[in-house]
Protein backbone atom coordinates (compact mmCIF):
# COMPACT_ATOMS: atom_id res chain seq x y z
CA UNK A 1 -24.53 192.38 361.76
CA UNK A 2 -21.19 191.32 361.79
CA UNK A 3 -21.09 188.47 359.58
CA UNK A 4 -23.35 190.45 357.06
CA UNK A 5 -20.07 193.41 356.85
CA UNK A 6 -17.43 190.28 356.83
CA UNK A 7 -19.39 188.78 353.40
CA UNK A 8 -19.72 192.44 351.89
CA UNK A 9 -15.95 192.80 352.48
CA UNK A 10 -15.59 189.53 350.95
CA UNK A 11 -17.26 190.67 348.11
CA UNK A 12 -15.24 193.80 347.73
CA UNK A 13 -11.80 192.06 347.89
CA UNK A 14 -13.10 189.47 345.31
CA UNK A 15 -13.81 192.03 342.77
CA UNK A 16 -10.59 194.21 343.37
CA UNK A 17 -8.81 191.30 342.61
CA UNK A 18 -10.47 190.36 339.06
CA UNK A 19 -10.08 194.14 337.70
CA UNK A 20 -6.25 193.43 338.62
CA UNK A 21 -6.85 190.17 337.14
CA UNK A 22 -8.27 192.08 333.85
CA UNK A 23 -5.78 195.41 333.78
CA UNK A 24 -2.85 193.19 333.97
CA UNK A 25 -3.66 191.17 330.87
CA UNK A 26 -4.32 194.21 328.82
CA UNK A 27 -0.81 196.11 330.23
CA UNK A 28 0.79 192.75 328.66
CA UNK A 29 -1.33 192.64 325.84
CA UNK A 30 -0.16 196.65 324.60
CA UNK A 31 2.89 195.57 326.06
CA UNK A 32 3.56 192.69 323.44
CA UNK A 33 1.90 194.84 320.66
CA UNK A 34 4.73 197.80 321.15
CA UNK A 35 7.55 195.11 320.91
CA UNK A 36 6.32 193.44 317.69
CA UNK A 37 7.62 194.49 314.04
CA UNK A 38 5.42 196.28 311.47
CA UNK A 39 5.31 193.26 309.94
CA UNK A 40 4.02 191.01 312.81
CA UNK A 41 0.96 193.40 313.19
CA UNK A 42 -2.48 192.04 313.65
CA UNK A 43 -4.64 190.80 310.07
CA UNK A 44 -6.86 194.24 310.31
CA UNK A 45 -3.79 196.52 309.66
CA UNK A 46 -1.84 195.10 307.29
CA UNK A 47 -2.27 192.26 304.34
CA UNK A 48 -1.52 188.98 305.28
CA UNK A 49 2.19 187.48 304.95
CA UNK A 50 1.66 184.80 302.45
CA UNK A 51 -0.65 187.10 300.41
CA UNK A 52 2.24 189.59 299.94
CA UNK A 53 4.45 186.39 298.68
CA UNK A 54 1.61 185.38 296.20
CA UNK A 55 1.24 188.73 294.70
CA UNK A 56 4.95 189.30 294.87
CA UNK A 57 4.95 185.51 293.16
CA UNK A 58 2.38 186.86 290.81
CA UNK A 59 4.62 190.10 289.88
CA UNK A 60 7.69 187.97 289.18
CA UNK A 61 5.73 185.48 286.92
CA UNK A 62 4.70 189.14 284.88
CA UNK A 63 7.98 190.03 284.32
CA UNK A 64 9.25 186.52 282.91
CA UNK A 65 6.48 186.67 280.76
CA UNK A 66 7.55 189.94 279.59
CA UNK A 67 10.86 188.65 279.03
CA UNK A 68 12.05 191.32 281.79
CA UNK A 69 14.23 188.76 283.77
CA UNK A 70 16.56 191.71 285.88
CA UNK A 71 13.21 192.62 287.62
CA UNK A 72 11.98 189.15 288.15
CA UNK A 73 15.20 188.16 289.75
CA UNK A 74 14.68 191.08 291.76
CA UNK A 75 11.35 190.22 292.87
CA UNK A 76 12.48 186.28 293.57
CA UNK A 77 15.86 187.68 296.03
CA UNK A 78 13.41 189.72 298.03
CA UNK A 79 10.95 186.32 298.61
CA UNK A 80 14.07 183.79 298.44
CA UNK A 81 15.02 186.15 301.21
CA UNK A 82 12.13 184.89 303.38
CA UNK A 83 12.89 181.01 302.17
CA UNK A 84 10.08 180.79 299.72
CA UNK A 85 10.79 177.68 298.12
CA UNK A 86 9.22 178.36 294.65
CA UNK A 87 11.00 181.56 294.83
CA UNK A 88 14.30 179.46 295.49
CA UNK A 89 13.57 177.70 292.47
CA UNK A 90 13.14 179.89 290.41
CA UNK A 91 15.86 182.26 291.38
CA UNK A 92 17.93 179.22 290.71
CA UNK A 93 16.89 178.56 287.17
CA UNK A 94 17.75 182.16 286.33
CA UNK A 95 21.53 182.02 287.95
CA UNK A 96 21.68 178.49 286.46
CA UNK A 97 21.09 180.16 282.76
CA UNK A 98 22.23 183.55 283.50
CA UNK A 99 18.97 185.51 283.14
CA UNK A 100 18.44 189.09 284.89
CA UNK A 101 21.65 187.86 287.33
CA UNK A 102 24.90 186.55 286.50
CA UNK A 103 25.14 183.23 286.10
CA UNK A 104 26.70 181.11 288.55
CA UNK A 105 25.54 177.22 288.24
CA UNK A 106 27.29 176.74 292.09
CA UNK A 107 24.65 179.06 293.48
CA UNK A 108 22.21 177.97 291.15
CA UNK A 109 22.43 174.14 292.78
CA UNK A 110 22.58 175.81 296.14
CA UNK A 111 19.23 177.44 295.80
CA UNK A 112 17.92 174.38 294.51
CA UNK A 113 19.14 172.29 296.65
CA UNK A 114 17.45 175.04 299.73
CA UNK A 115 14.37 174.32 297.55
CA UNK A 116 14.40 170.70 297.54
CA UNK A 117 14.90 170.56 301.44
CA UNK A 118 11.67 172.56 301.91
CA UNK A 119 9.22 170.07 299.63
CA UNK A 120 9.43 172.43 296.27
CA UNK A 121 8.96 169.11 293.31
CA UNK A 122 10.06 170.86 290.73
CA UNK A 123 13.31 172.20 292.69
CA UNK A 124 13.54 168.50 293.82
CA UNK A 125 13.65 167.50 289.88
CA UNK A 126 16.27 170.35 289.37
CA UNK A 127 18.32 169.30 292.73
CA UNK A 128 18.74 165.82 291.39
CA UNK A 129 19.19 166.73 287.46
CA UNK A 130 22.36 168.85 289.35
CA UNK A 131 23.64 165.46 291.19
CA UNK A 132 23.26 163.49 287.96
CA UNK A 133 24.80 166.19 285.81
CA UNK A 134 27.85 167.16 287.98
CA UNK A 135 26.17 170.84 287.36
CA UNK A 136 27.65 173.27 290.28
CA UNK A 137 28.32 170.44 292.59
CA UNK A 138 29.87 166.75 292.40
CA UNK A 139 28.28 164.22 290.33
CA UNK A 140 26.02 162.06 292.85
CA UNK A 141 23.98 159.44 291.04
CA UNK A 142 22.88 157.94 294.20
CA UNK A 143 21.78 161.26 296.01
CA UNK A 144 20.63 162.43 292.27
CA UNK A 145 18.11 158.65 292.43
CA UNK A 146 16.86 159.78 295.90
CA UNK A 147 15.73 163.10 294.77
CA UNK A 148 14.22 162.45 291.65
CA UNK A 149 12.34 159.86 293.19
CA UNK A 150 10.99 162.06 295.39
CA UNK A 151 9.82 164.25 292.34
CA UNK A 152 8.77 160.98 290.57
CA UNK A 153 6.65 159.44 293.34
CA UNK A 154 4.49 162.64 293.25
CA UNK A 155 3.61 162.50 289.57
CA UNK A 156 6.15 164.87 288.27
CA UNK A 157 6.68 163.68 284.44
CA UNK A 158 10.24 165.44 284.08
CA UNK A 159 11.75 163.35 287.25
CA UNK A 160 10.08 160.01 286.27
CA UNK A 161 11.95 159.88 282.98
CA UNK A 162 14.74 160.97 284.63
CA UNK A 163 14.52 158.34 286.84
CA UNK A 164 13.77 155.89 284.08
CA UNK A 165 17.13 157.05 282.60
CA UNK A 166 19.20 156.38 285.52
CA UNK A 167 17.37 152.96 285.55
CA UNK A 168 18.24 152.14 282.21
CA UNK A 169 21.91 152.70 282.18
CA UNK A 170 22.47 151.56 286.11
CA UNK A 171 23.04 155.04 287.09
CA UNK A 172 23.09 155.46 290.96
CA UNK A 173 20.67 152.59 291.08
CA UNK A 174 20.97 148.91 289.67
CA UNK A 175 20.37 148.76 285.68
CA UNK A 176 16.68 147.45 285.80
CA UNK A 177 15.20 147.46 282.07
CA UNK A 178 11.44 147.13 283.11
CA UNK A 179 11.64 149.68 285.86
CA UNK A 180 13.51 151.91 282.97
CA UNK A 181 10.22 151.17 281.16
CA UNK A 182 7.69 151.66 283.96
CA UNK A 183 9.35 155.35 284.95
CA UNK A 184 9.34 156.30 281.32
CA UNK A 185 5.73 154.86 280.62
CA UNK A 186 4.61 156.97 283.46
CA UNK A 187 6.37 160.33 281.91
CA UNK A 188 5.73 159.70 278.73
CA UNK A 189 1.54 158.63 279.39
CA UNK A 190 1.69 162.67 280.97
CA UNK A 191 2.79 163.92 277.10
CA UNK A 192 6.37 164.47 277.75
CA UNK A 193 8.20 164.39 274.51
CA UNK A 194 11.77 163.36 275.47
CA UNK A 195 10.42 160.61 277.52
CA UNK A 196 8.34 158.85 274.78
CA UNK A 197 11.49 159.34 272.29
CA UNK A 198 13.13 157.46 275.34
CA UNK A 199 10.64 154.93 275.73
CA UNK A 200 10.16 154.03 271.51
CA UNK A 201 14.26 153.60 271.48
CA UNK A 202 14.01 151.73 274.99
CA UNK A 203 11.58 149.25 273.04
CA UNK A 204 13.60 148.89 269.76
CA UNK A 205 16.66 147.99 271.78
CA UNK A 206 15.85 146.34 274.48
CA UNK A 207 16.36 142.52 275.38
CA UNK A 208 13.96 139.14 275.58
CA UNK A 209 9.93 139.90 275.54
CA UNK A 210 10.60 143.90 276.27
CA UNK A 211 11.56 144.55 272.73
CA UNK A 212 9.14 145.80 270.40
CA UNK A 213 9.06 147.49 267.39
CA UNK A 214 5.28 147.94 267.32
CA UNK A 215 5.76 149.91 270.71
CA UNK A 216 8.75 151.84 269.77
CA UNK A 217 7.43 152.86 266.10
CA UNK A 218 4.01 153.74 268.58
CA UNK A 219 6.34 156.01 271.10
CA UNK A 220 8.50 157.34 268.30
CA UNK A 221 4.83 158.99 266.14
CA UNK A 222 3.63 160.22 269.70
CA UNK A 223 6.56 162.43 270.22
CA UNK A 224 7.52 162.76 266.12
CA UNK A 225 3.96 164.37 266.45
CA UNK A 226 5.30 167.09 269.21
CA UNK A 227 8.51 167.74 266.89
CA UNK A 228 10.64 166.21 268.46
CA UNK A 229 13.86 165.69 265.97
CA UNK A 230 15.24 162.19 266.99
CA UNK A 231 11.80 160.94 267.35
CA UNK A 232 11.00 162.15 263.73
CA UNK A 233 14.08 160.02 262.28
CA UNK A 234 13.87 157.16 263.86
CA UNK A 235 10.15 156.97 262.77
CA UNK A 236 11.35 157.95 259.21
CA UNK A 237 13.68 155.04 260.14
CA UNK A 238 10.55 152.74 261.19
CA UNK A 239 8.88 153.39 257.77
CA UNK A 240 11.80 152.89 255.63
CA UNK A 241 12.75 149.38 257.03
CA UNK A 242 9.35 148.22 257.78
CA UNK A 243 9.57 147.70 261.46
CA UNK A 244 6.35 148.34 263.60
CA UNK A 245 4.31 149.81 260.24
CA UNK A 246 4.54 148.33 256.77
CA UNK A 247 7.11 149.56 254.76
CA UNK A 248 6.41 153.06 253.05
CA UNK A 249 9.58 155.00 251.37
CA UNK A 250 7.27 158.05 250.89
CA UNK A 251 6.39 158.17 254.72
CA UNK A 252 10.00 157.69 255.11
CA UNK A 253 10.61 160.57 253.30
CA UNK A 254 7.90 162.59 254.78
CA UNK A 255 9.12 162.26 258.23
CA UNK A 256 13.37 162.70 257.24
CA UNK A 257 12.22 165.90 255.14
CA UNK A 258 9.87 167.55 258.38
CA UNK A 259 13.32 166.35 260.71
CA UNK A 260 15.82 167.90 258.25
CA UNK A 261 13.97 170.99 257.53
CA UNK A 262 13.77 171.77 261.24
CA UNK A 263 17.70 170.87 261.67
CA UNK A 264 17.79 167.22 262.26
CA UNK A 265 21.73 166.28 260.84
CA UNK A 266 20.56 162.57 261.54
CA UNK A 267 17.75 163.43 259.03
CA UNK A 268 19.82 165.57 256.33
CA UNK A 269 22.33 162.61 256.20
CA UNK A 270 19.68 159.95 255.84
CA UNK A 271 18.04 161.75 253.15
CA UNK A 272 21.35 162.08 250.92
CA UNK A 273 21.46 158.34 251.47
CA UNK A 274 18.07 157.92 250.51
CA UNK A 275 19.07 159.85 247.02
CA UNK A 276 22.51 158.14 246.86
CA UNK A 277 21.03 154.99 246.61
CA UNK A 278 17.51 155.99 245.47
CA UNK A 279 15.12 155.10 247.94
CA UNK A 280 11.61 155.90 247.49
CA UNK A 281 12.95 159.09 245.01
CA UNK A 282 14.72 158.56 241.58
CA UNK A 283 18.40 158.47 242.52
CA UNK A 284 20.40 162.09 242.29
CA UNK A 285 23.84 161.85 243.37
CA UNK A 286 23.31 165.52 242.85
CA UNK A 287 20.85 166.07 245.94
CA UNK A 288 23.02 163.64 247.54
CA UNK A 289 25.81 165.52 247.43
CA UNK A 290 24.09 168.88 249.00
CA UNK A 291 22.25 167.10 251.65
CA UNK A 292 25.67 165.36 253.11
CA UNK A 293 27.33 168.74 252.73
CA UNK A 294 24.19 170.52 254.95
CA UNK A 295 24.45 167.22 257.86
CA UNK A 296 28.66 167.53 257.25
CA UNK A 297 28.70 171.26 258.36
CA UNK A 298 26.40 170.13 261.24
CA UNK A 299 29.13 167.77 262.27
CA UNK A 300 27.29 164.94 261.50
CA UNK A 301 30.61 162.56 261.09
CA UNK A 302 28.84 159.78 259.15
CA UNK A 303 28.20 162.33 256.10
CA UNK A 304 31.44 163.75 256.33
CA UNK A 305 32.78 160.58 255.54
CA UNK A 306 30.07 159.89 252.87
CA UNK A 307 31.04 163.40 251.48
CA UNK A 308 34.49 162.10 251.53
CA UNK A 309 33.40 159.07 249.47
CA UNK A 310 31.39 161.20 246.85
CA UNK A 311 34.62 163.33 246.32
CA UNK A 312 37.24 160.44 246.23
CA UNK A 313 34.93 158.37 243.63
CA UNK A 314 33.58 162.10 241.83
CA UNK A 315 30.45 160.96 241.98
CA UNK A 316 27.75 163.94 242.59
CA UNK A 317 30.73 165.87 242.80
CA UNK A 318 34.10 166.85 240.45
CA UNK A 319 36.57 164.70 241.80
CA UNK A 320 39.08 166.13 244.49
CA UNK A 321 40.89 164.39 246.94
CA UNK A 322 41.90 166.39 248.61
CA UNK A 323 38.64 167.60 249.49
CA UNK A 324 38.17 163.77 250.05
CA UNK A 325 40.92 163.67 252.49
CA UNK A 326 39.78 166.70 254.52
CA UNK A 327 36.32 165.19 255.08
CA UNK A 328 37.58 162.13 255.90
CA UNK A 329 40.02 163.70 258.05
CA UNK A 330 37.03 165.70 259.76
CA UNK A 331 34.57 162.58 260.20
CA UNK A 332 37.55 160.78 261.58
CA UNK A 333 38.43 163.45 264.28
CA UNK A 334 34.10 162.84 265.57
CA UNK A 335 34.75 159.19 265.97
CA UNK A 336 33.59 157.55 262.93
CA UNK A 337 34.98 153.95 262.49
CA UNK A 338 35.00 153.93 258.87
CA UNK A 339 36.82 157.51 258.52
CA UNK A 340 39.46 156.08 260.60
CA UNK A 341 40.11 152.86 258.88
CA UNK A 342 40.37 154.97 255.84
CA UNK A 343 43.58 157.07 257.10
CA UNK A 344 44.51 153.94 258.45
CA UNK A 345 44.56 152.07 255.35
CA UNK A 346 46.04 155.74 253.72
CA UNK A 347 48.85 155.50 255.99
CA UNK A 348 47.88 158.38 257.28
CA UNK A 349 47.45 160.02 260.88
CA UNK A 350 43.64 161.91 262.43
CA UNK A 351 45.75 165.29 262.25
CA UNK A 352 44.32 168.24 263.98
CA UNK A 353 42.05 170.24 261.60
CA UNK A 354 39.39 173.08 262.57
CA UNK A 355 36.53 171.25 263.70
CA UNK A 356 33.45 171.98 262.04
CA UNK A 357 31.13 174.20 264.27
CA UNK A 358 27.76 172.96 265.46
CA UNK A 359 24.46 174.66 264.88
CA UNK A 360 24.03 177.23 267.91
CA UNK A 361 21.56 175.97 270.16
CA UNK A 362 19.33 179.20 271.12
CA UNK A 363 18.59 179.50 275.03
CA UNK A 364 15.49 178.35 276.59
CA UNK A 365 13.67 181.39 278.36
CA UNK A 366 12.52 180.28 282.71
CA UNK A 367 8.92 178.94 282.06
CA UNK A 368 6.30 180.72 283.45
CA UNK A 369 5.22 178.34 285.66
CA UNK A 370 7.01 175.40 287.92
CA UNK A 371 6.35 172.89 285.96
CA UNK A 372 8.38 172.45 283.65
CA UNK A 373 12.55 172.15 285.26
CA UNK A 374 15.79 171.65 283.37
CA UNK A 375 15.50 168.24 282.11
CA UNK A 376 17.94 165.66 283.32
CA UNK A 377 20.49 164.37 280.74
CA UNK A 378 19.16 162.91 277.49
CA UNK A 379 18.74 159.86 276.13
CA UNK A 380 21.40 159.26 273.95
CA UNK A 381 21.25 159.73 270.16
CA UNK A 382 20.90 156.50 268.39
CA UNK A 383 23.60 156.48 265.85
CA UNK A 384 22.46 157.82 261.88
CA UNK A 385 20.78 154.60 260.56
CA UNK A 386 22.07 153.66 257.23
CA UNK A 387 25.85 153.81 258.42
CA UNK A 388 28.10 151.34 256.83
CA UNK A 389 30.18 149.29 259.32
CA UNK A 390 33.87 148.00 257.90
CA UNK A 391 32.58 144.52 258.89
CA UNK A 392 29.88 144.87 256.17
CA UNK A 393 32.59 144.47 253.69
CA UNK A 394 33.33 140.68 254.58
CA UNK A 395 29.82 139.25 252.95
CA UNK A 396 31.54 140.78 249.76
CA UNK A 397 34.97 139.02 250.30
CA UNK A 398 33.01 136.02 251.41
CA UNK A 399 30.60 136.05 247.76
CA UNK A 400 33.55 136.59 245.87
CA UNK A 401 35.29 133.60 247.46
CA UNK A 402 32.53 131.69 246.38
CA UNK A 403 30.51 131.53 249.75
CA UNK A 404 27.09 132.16 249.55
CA UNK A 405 25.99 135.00 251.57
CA UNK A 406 23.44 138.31 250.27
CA UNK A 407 24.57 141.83 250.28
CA UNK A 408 22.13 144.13 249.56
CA UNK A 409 22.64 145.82 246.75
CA UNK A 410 21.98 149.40 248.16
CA UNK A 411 25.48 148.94 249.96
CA UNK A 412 27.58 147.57 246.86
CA UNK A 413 29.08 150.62 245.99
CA UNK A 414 30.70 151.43 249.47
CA UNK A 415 31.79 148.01 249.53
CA UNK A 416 33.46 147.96 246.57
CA UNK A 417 35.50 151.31 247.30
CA UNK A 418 36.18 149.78 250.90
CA UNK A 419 37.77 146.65 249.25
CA UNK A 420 39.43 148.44 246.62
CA UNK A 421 40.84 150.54 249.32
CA UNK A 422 42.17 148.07 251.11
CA UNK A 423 43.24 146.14 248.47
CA UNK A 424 45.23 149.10 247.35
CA UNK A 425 47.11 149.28 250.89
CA UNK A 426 47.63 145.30 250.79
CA UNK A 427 49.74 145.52 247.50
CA UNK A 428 51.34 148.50 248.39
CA UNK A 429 52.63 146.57 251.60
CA UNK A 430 53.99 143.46 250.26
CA UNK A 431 55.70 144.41 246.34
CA UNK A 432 56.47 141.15 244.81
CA UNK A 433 60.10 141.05 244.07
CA UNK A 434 61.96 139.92 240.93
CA UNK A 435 63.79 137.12 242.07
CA UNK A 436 60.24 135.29 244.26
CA UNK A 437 57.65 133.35 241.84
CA UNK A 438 53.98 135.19 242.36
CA UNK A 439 52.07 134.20 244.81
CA UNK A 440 48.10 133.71 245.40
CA UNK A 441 48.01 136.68 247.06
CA UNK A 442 49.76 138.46 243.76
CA UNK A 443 47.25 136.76 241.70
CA UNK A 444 44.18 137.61 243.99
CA UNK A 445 44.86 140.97 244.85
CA UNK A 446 44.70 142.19 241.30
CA UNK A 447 41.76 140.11 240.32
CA UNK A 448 39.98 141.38 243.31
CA UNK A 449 40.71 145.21 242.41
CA UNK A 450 38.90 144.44 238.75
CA UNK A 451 35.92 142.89 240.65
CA UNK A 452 36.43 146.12 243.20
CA UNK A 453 36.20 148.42 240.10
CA UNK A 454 33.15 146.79 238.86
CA UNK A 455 35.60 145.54 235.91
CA UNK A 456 34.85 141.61 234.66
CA UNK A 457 37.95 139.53 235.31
């Protein structure tokens, strides 16, 4: 009897203790619940947190769309807020460009930089386009390598031609010609414009087996095709001098009249040399003339100097030099060689003179999506094709010394008024005085000056 009241006690002490067991986990349980934010409350009473960041996402995309970039930035503080990283980036492409928030590029390179460090490729792209750039924080081509490559290595098209551009000038990384080529292949097999305008000009220039003019007129049509402006020269370019297609003047054409029309300079000047010297169109010093002026008040300096020909020799043009001496003036104040040698020769001095403005470049609205970052800097623009060099004028010197070597004829009249000019300045240097005999040079120089002005000796 007694053992059977010792086991029922047993029994009574064992379940005691699991209802203590059990009320003490639910006292901790309400407990915990109580201390906890709205926002930490269980699934059933409120909508999950990274469901409220995708429709928030989703509300912020709506209002770029809509062009309504004060309420998107709005939207993308809130969620940058919480460290969303495609928030960050996007909130940094708006301060970047000054959309909805006031732009600040040192805040804008912050956020993407915030971006970067939590995985975001595009901000990874836009964090390393920053380094490269010097854009709100020091110029890093090293760190700006790293972090495209990042971008790069997971397919992003924008960060493998930029990292095919630091390639193929030895930008933070040592100059490498065929990796140049791999990173821009890679970009430009995705469809991205600027990198198959990079790769064609990568192929026409570049060294031992790599060049190729079949492959850079190939590059040059793909993005010509997505209007892109340099792309659509140079392939006028390809056509005209039969390099990688047969040579066709009325492609040439084609392709330099789509590029001009949509504000190519490049394009506008090559087309008033293509009338100058009538190429593939009956020549018309006329249209010359007005498609120099249209690339000269684009600051294209190789037709202000050609404008500064046409007016010095009257041809298209009444003759004026002074207008002759303000373009040339103009042209030689953006760098070009010839311009220069032709104050030079003037005795004259590059004096300061109101710059011509360029076309305003309107501003790019934040894509919709992530895809598509700020790209990283450009390839630069290959120089305007047909520009005379001073050094062309030495196969003239050289024919009329007697030596054989071809000029072609669609450069004789430059010559000429580049020999003439200097000629001019030679004479003008050394006057023969009474009491000294002639010498060659008194002989030659005039002799040269008939040949100069297309006069027989």
């Amino acid at each position: 009897m007694d053992k059977d009241i010792e086991k029922f006690m047993k029994r009574i002490i064992a379940i005691f203790m699991v209802l203590a067991l059990v009320l003490s986990g639910e006292c901790m349980a309400a407990a915990r619940q109580e201390k906890a934010p709205p926002g930490d409350k269980p699934a059933e009473n409120s909508q999950p947190k990274s469901e409220n960041q995708a429709a928030a996402l989703k509300a912020a995309e709506n209002a770029l769309d809509k062009k309504d970039f004060a309420r998107a930035a709005d939207i993308l503080k809130d969620l940058a807020k919480s460290g969303n990283p495609e928030a960050l980036y996007f909130l940094g492409r708006l301060t970047r460009d000054g959309l909805g928030v006031k732009k600040n590029v040192q805040q804008a390179a912050r956020y993407f930089s915030q971006a970067a460090e939590k995985g975001d490729v595009s901000a990874q792209n836009a964090w390393g386009c920053a380094l490269a750039q010097g854009q709100g924080v020091r110029r890093n081509y090293k760190e700006a390598a790293r972090w495209l490559r990042k971008a790069a290595e997971q397919g992003l098209a924008e960060a493998q031609y930029g990292l095919g551009y630091l390639y193929a000038h030895g930008r933070g990384v040592p100059k490498n010609e065929s990796l140049a080529l791999d990173w821009y292949g890679r970009a430009a097999n995705q469809g991205l414009a600027e990198a198959q305008y990079g790769l064609g000009w990568l192929y026409l220039n570049a060294k031992g087996s790599n060049q190729s003019d079949t492959r850079a007129a190939h590059w040059f049509e793909k993005a010509a095709e997505q209007d892109h402006l340099k792309a659509q020269n140079n392939l006028a370019f390809m056509y005209a001098e039969g390099r990688g297609f047969a040579q066709d003047q009325a492609r040439a054409l084609q392709w330099y009249e789509r590029a001009a029309k949509a504000g190519s300079a490049e394009a506008m000047y090559n087309l008033g040399f293509m009338n100058e010297q009538g190429r593939g169109v009956p020549q018309d010093y006329g249209k010359a003339v007005e498609w120099y002026r249209k690339a000269a008040d684009k600051n294209e300096s190789a037709a202000q100097y050609s404008l500064g020909l046409m007016y010095e020799q009257g041809t298209g043009v009444a003759r004026n030099l002074t207008e002759a001496n303000r373009w040339y003036r103009l042209a030689a104040q953006n760098g070009d060689p010839d311009a220069k040698a032709v104050l030079r020769a003037q005795g004259k001095s590059v004096e300061k003179a109101q710059p011509q403005k360029a076309a305003p470049v309107p501003q790019k609205a934040v894509p919709k999506t992530k895809t598509k970052p700020k790209k990283s800097a450009p390839v630069p623009a290959p120089p305007a094709m047909y520009r005379c060099n001073w050094i062309l004028g030495l196969p003239s010197l050289l024919s009329i010394a007697g030596l054989s070597l071809s000029v072609s004829p669609s450069r004789q009249e430059r010559l000429r008024n580049k020999i003439r000019q200097t000629l001019l300045w030679l004479r003008q240097q050394t006057p023969t005085p009474a009491s000294r005999k002639p010498s060659s040079r008194d002989v030659c120089v005039p002799a040269l000056l008939a040949y100069a002005n297309g006069q027989k000796s």
